[in-house]
Protein backbone atom coordinates (compact mmCIF):
# COMPACT_ATOMS: atom_id res chain seq x y z
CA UNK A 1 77.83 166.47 153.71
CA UNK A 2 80.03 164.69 156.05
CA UNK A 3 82.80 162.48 154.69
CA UNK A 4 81.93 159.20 156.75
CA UNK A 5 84.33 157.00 154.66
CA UNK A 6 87.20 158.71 156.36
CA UNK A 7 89.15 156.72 158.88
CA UNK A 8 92.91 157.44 159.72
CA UNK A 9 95.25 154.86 159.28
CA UNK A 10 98.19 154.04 162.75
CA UNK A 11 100.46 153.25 159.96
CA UNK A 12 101.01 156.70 159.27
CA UNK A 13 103.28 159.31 159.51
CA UNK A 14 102.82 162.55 161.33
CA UNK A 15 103.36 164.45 157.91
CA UNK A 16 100.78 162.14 156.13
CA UNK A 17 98.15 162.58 158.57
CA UNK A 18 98.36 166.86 158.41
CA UNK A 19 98.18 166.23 154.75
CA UNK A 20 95.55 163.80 154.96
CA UNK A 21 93.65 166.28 157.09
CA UNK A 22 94.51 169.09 154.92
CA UNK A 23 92.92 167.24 152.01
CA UNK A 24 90.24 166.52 153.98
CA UNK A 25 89.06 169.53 155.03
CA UNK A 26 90.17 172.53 153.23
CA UNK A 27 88.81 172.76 149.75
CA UNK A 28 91.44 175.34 149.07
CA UNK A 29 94.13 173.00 149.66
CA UNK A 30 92.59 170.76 146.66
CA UNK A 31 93.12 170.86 143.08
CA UNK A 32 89.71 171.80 141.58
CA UNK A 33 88.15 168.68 140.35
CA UNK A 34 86.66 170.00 136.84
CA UNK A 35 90.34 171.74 135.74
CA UNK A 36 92.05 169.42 133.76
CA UNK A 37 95.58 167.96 133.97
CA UNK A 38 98.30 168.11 131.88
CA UNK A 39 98.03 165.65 129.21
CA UNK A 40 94.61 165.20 129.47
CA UNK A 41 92.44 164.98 125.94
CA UNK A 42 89.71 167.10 126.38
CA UNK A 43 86.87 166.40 123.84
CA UNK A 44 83.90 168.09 122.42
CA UNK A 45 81.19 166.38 123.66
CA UNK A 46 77.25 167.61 124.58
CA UNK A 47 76.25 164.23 126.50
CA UNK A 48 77.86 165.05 129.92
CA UNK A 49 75.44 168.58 129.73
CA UNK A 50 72.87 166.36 128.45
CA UNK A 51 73.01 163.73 131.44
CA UNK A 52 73.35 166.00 133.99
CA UNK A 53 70.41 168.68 132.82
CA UNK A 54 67.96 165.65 133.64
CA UNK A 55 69.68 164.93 137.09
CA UNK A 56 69.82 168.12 138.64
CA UNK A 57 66.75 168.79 137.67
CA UNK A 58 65.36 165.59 139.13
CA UNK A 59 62.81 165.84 142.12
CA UNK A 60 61.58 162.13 142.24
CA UNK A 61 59.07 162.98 145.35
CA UNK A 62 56.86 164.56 142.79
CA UNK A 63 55.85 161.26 141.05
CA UNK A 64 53.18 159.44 142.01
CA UNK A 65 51.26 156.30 141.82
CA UNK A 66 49.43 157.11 138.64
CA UNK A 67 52.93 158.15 136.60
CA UNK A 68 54.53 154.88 138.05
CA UNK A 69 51.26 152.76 136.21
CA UNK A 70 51.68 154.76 133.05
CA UNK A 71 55.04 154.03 132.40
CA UNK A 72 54.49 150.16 133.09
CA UNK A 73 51.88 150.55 130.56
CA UNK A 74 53.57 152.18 127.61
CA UNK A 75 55.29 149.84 125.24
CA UNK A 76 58.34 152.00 124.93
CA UNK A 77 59.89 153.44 128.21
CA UNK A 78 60.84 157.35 127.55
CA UNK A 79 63.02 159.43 130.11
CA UNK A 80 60.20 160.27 131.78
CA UNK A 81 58.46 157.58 132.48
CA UNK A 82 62.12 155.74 133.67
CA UNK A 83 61.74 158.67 136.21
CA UNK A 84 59.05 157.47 137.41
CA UNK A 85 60.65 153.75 138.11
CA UNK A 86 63.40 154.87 139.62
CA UNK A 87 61.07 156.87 142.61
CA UNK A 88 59.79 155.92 145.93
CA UNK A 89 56.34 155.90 144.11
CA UNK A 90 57.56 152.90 142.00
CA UNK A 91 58.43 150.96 145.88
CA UNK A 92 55.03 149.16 145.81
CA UNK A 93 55.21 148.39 142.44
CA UNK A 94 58.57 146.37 142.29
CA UNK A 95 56.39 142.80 141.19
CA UNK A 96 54.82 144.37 138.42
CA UNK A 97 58.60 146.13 137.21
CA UNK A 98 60.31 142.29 138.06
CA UNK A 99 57.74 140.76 135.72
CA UNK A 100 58.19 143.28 132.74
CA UNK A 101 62.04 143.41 133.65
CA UNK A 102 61.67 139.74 132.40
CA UNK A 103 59.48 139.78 129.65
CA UNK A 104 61.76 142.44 128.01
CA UNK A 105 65.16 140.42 129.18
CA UNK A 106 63.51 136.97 127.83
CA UNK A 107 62.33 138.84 124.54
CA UNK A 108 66.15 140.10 123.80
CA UNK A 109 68.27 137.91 125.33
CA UNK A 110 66.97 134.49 125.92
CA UNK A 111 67.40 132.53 128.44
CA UNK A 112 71.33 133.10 128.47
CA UNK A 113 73.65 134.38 131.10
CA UNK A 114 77.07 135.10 130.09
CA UNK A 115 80.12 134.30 132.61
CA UNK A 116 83.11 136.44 133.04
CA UNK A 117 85.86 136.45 135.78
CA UNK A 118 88.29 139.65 136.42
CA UNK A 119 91.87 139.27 137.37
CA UNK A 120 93.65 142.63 139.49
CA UNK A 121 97.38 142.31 137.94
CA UNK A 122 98.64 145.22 139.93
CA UNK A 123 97.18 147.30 143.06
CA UNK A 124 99.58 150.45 143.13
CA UNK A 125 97.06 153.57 143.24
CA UNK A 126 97.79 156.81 142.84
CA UNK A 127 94.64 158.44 143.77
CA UNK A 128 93.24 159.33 147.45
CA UNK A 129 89.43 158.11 147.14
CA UNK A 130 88.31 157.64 150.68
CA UNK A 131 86.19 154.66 150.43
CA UNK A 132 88.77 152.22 148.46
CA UNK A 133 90.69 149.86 149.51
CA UNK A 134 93.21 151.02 146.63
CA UNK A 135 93.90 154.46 147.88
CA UNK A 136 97.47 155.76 147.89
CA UNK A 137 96.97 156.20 151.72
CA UNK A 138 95.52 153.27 152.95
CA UNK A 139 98.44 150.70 154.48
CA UNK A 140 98.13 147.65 152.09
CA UNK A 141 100.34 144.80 150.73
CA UNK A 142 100.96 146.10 147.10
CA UNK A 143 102.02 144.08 144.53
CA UNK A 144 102.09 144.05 140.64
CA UNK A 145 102.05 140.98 138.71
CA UNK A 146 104.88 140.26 136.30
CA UNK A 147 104.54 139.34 132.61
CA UNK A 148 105.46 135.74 133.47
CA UNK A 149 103.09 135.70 136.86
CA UNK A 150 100.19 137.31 134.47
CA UNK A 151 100.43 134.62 131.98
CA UNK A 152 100.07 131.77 134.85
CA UNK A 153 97.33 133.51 136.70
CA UNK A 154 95.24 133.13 133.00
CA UNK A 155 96.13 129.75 132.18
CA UNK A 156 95.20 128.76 135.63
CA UNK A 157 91.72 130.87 135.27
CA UNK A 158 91.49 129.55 131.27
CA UNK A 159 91.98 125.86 132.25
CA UNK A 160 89.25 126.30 134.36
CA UNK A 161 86.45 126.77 131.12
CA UNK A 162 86.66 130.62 131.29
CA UNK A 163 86.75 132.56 128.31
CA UNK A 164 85.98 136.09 129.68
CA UNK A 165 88.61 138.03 131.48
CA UNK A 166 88.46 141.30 132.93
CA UNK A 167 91.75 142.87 133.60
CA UNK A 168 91.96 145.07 136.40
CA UNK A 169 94.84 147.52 138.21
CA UNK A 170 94.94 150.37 140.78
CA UNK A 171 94.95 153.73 138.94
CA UNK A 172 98.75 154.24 138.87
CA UNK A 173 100.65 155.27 135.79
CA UNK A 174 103.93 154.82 136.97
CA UNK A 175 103.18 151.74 137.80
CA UNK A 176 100.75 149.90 135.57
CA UNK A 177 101.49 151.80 132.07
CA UNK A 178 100.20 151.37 129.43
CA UNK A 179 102.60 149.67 128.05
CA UNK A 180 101.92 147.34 130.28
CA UNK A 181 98.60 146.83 129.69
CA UNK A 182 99.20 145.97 126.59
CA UNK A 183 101.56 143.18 126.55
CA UNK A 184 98.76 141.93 129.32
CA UNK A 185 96.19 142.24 127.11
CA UNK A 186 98.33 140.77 124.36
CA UNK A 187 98.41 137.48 126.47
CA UNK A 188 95.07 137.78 127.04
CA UNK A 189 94.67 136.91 123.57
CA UNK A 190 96.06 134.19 123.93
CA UNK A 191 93.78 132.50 126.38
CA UNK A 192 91.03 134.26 125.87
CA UNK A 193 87.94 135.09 123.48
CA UNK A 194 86.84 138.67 125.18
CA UNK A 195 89.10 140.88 126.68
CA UNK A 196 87.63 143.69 128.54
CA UNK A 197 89.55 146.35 130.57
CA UNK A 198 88.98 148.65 134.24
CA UNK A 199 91.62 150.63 134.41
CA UNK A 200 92.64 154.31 134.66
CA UNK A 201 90.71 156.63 132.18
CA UNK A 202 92.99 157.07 128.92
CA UNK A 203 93.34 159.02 125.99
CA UNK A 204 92.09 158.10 122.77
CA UNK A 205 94.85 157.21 121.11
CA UNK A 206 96.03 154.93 124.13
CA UNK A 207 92.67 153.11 123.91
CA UNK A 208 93.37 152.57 120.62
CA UNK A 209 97.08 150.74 121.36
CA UNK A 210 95.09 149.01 123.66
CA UNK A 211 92.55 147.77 121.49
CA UNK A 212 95.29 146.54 118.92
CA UNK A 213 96.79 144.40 121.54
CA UNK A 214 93.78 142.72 122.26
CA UNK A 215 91.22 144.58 124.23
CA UNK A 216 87.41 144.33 122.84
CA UNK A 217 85.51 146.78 125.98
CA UNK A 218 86.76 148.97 128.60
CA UNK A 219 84.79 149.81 132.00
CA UNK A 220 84.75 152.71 133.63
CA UNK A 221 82.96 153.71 137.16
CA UNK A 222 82.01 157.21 137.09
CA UNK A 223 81.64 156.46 140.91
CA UNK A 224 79.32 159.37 141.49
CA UNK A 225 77.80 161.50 139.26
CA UNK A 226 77.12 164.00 141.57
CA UNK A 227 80.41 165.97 140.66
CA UNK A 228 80.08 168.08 143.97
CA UNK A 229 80.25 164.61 145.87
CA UNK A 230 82.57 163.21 144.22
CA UNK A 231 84.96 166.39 145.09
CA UNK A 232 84.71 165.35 148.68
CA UNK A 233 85.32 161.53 148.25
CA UNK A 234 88.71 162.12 145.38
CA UNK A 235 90.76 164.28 147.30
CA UNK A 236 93.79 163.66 145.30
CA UNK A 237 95.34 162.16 141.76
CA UNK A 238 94.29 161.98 138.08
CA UNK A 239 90.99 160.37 139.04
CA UNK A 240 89.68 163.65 140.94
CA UNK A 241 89.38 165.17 137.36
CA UNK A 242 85.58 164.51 137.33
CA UNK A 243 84.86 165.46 133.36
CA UNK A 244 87.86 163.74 132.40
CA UNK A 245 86.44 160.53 133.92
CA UNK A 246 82.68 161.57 132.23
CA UNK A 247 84.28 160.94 128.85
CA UNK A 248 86.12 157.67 129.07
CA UNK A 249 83.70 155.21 127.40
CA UNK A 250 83.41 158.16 124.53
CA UNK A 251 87.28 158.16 124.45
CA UNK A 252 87.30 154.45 124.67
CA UNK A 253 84.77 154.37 121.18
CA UNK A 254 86.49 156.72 119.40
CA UNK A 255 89.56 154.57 120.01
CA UNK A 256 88.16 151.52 118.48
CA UNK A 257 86.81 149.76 121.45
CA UNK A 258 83.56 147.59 120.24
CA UNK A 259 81.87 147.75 123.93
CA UNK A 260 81.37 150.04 127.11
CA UNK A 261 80.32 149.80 130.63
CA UNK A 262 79.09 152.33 132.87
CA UNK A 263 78.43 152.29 136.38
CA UNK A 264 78.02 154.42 139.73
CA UNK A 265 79.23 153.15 142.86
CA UNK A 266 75.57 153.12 144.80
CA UNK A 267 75.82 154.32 148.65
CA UNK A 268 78.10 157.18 147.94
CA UNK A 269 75.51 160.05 146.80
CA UNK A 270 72.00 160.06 146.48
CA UNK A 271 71.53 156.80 144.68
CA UNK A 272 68.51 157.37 142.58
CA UNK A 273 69.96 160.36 141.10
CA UNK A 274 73.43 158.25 140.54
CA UNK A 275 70.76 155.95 138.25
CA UNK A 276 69.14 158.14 136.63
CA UNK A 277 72.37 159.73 135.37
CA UNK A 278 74.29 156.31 134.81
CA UNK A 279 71.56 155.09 132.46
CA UNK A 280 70.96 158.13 130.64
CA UNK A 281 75.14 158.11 130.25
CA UNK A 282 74.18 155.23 128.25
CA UNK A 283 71.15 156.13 126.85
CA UNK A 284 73.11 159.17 125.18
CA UNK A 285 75.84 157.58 124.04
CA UNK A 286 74.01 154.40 122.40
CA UNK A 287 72.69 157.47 119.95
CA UNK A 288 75.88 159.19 119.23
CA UNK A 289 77.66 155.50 118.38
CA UNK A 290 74.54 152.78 117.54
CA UNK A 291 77.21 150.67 116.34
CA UNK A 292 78.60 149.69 120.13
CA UNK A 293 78.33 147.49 122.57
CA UNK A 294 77.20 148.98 126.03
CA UNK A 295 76.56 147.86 129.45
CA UNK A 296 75.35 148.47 132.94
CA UNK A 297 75.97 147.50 136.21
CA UNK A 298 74.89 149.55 139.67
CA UNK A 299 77.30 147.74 142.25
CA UNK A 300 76.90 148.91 146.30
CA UNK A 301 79.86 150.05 148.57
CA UNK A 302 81.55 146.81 150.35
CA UNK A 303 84.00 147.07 153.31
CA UNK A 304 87.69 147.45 152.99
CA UNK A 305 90.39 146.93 154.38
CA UNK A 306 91.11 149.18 157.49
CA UNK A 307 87.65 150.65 157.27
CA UNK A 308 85.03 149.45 159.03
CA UNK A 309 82.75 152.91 158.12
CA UNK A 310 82.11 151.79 154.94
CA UNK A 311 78.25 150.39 154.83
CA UNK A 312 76.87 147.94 152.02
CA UNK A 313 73.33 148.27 153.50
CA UNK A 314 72.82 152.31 152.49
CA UNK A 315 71.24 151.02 149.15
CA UNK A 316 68.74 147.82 149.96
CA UNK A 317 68.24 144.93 148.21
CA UNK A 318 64.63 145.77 147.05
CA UNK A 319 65.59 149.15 145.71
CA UNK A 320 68.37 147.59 144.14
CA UNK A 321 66.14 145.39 142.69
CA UNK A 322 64.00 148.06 141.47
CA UNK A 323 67.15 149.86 139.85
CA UNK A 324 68.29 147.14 137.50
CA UNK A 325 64.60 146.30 136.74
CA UNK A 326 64.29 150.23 135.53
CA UNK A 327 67.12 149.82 133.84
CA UNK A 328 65.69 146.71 131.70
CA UNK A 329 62.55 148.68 130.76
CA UNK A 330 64.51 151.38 129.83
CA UNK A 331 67.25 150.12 128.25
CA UNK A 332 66.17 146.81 126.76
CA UNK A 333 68.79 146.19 124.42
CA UNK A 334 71.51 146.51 126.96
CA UNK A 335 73.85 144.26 128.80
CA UNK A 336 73.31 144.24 132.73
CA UNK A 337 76.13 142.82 134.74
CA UNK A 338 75.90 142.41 138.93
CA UNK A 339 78.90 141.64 140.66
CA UNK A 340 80.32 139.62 143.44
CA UNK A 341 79.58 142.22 145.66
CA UNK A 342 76.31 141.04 145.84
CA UNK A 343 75.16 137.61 148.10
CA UNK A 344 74.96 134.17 145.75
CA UNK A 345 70.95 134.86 146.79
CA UNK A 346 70.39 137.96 144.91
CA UNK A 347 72.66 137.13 142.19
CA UNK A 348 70.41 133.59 141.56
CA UNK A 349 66.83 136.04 141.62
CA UNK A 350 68.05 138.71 139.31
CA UNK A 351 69.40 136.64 136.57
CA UNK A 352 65.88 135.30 135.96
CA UNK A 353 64.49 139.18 135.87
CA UNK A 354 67.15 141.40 134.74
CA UNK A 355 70.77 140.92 134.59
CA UNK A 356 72.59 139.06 131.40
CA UNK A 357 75.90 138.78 133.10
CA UNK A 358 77.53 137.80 136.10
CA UNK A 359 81.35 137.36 137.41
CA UNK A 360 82.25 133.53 139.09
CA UNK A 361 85.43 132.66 140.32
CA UNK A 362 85.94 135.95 141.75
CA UNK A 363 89.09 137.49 143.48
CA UNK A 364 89.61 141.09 144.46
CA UNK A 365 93.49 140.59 145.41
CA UNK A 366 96.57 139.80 143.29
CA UNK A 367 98.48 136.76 142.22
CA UNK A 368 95.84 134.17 144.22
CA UNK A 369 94.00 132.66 141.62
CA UNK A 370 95.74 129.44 141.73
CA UNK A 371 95.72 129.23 145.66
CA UNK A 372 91.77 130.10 144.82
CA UNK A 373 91.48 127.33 142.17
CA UNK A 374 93.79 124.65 142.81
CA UNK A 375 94.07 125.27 147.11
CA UNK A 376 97.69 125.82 147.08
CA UNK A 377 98.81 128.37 149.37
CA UNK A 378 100.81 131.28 147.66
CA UNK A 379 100.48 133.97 150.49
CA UNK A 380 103.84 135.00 149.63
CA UNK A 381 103.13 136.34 146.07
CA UNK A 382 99.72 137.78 146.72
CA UNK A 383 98.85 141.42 147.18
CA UNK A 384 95.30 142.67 149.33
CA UNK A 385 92.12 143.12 147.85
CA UNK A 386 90.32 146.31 146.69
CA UNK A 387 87.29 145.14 148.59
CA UNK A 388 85.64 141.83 150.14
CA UNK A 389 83.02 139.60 147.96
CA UNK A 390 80.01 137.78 148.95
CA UNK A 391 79.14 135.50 146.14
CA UNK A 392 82.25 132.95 146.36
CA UNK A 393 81.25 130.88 143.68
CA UNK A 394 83.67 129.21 141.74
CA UNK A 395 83.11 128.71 137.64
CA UNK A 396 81.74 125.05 137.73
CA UNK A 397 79.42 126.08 140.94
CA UNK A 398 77.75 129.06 139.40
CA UNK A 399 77.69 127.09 136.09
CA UNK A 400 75.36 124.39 137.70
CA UNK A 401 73.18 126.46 139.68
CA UNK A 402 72.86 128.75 136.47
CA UNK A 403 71.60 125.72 134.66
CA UNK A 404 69.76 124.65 137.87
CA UNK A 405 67.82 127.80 137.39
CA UNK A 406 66.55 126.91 134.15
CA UNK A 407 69.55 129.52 132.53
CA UNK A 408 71.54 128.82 129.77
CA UNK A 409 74.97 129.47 131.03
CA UNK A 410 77.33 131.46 128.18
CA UNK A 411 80.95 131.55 127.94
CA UNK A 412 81.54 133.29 125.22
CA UNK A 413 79.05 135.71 123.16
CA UNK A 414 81.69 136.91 119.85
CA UNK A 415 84.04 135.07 117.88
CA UNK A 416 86.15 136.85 115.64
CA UNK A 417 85.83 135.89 111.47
């Protein structure tokens, strides 16, 4: 398949480029993906042959009409019938999913929609993933956040109401360790009520230090499940180790974390497929540890910086629409979250069908949350974005039209006793 995220950058050397290209387009040249590296807990684990048994074995032109009726009938949605959503056959069908998408939302959630912001405290990546704005070869202003510059980007985001944070870095032990993490997480605490992580995948006893300073969930993106795909688009770094990133939310559990979230990266392989294997990723696990939180969200590809290649459009609105309302059927009980990357529009329809949970007051970069609360300018301390947002709603604005909706608004859904 041809790599179309791929753009070279005029900021770099001669040397980088060859091994750029090299990367690119010798296989040989590559570390093999499903090796692992040194240091890396490997763990016993039958979900990961599991999940993808019932993707590569997935041929969704073969359902039809009829299998797509029967599985809005049934009162309990089985693997097969989700099949059967997730299809082309399910297309003309998407009213009937949207209205028992809500039915099952309404019946275990409410009328509530929790509220969460993330804040990137370093952007230092040592991975080459072609479509990121992250990647250790794309020309970027880098920054980390100090422990001091951390604790004023929360206050700022906790005097606004919030009392979600996600922390986020750029995969890059040397630079974000865990360590690190920690004492950020630690403040966290302070501030906040939930904690939840995205950062590099860890070993279990690291997510354990990390829940001990404070951390309640950690989210991973498997990106693509398709682990020949995601050998072309991870050319280089920890993150190309594609099992090693299959087992992160198991890691994560067995460390002491009370909640995971999974997600694929739609747009970069054959989206249905990337569904179908995200969900039963959950599905799975929920068995093995009943006891855990766990969560879904199916975000799309947005541009980057100094890539224009990179298309939000290859996964539509409507199908998108028609994934997270599988999902609910499926998957009743769990969370759905859809990000910024999605316009304010589709965010406002799909809390009233599907989704639980939604970010507001949303930045990508680092260090700008008080030029993006209180409009002073802090260029100077401010590192770029992973990738570019549409829904720019701040707390208070996606608060009211929450409420304008007819949507309870949440804050905060645990409190420690």
């Amino acid at each position: 398949m041809e790599n179309k995220f791929f753009v070279d950058s005029e900021f770099l050397s001669e040397a980088a480029l060859e091994r750029k290209h090299r990367l690119e387009t010798d296989p040989t040249f590559r570390k093999n993906h499903m090796e692992y590296m040194p240091g890396m807990e490997k763990i016993e684990s039958d979900v990961c042959d599991d999940v993808l048994a019932h993707m590569n074995s997935y041929d969704y032109s073969k359902y039809t009409a009829k299998d797509v009726k029967a599985a809005l009938e049934h009162e309990t949605c089985s693997i097969e019938d989700f099949k059967a959503l997730l299809s082309p056959a399910a297309e003309p069908f998407l009213e009937q999913m949207a209205q028992r998408a809500r039915l099952e939302t309404s019946k275990h959630f409410g009328n509530t929609v929790y509220l969460f912001t993330p804040l990137y405290i370093a952007n230092y990546c040592e991975n080459y993933c072609v479509y990121c704005g992250f990647n250790c070869y794309n020309h970027i202003n880098r920054m980390k956040l100090s422990t001091e510059q951390i604790e004023h980007e929360m206050k700022v985001i906790a005097d606004s109401g919030m009392e979600e944070i996600l922390i986020l870095t750029g995969e890059s032990r040397a630079k974000s360790d865990i360590q690190y993490i920690g004492e950020a997480c630690k403040t966290a605490r302070k501030y906040f009520r939930m904690v939840g992580l995205e950062i590099y995948p860890v070993n279990t006893d690291e997510y354990r230090y990390l829940h001990e300073c404070g951390a309640d969930y950690v989210t991973v993106f498997q990106e693509t499940y398709d682990a020949d795909r995601y050998e072309q688009l991870h050319l280089l770094g920890h993150k190309r180790i594609w099992p090693y990133r299959f087992d992160a939310q198991e890691r994560a559990l067995r460390g002491g974390m009370r909640g995971v979230a999974f997600s694929a990266l739609l747009g970069l392989a054959d989206f249905r497929k990337d569904a179908l294997a995200s969900a039963l990723h959950v599905y799975y696990l929920q068995r093995k540890y009943p006891h855990a939180e766990m969560s879904l969200s199916c975000p799309r590809l947005r541009p980057i910086i100094n890539n224009e290649n990179i298309n939000p459009l290859d996964v539509h609105e409507k199908q998108l629409c028609q994934v997270l309302c599988a999902y609910r059927i499926f998957l009743p009980f769990v969370g759905i979250t859809v990000s910024s990357r999605e316009s304010a529009e589709f965010r406002n329809g799909i809390v009233k069908i599907a989704a639980t949970k939604v970010s507001a007051g949303v930045s990508t970069g680092i260090g700008d949350h008080e030029s993006k609360y209180s409009g002073k300018e802090t260029e100077d301390t401010q590192g770029d974005e992973q990738f570019e947002i549409d829904d720019n709603r701040s707390l208070t604005k996606m608060y009211k039209d929450i409420s304008d909706e007819g949507l309870q608004p949440v804050l905060n859904d645990y409190l420690y006793v």
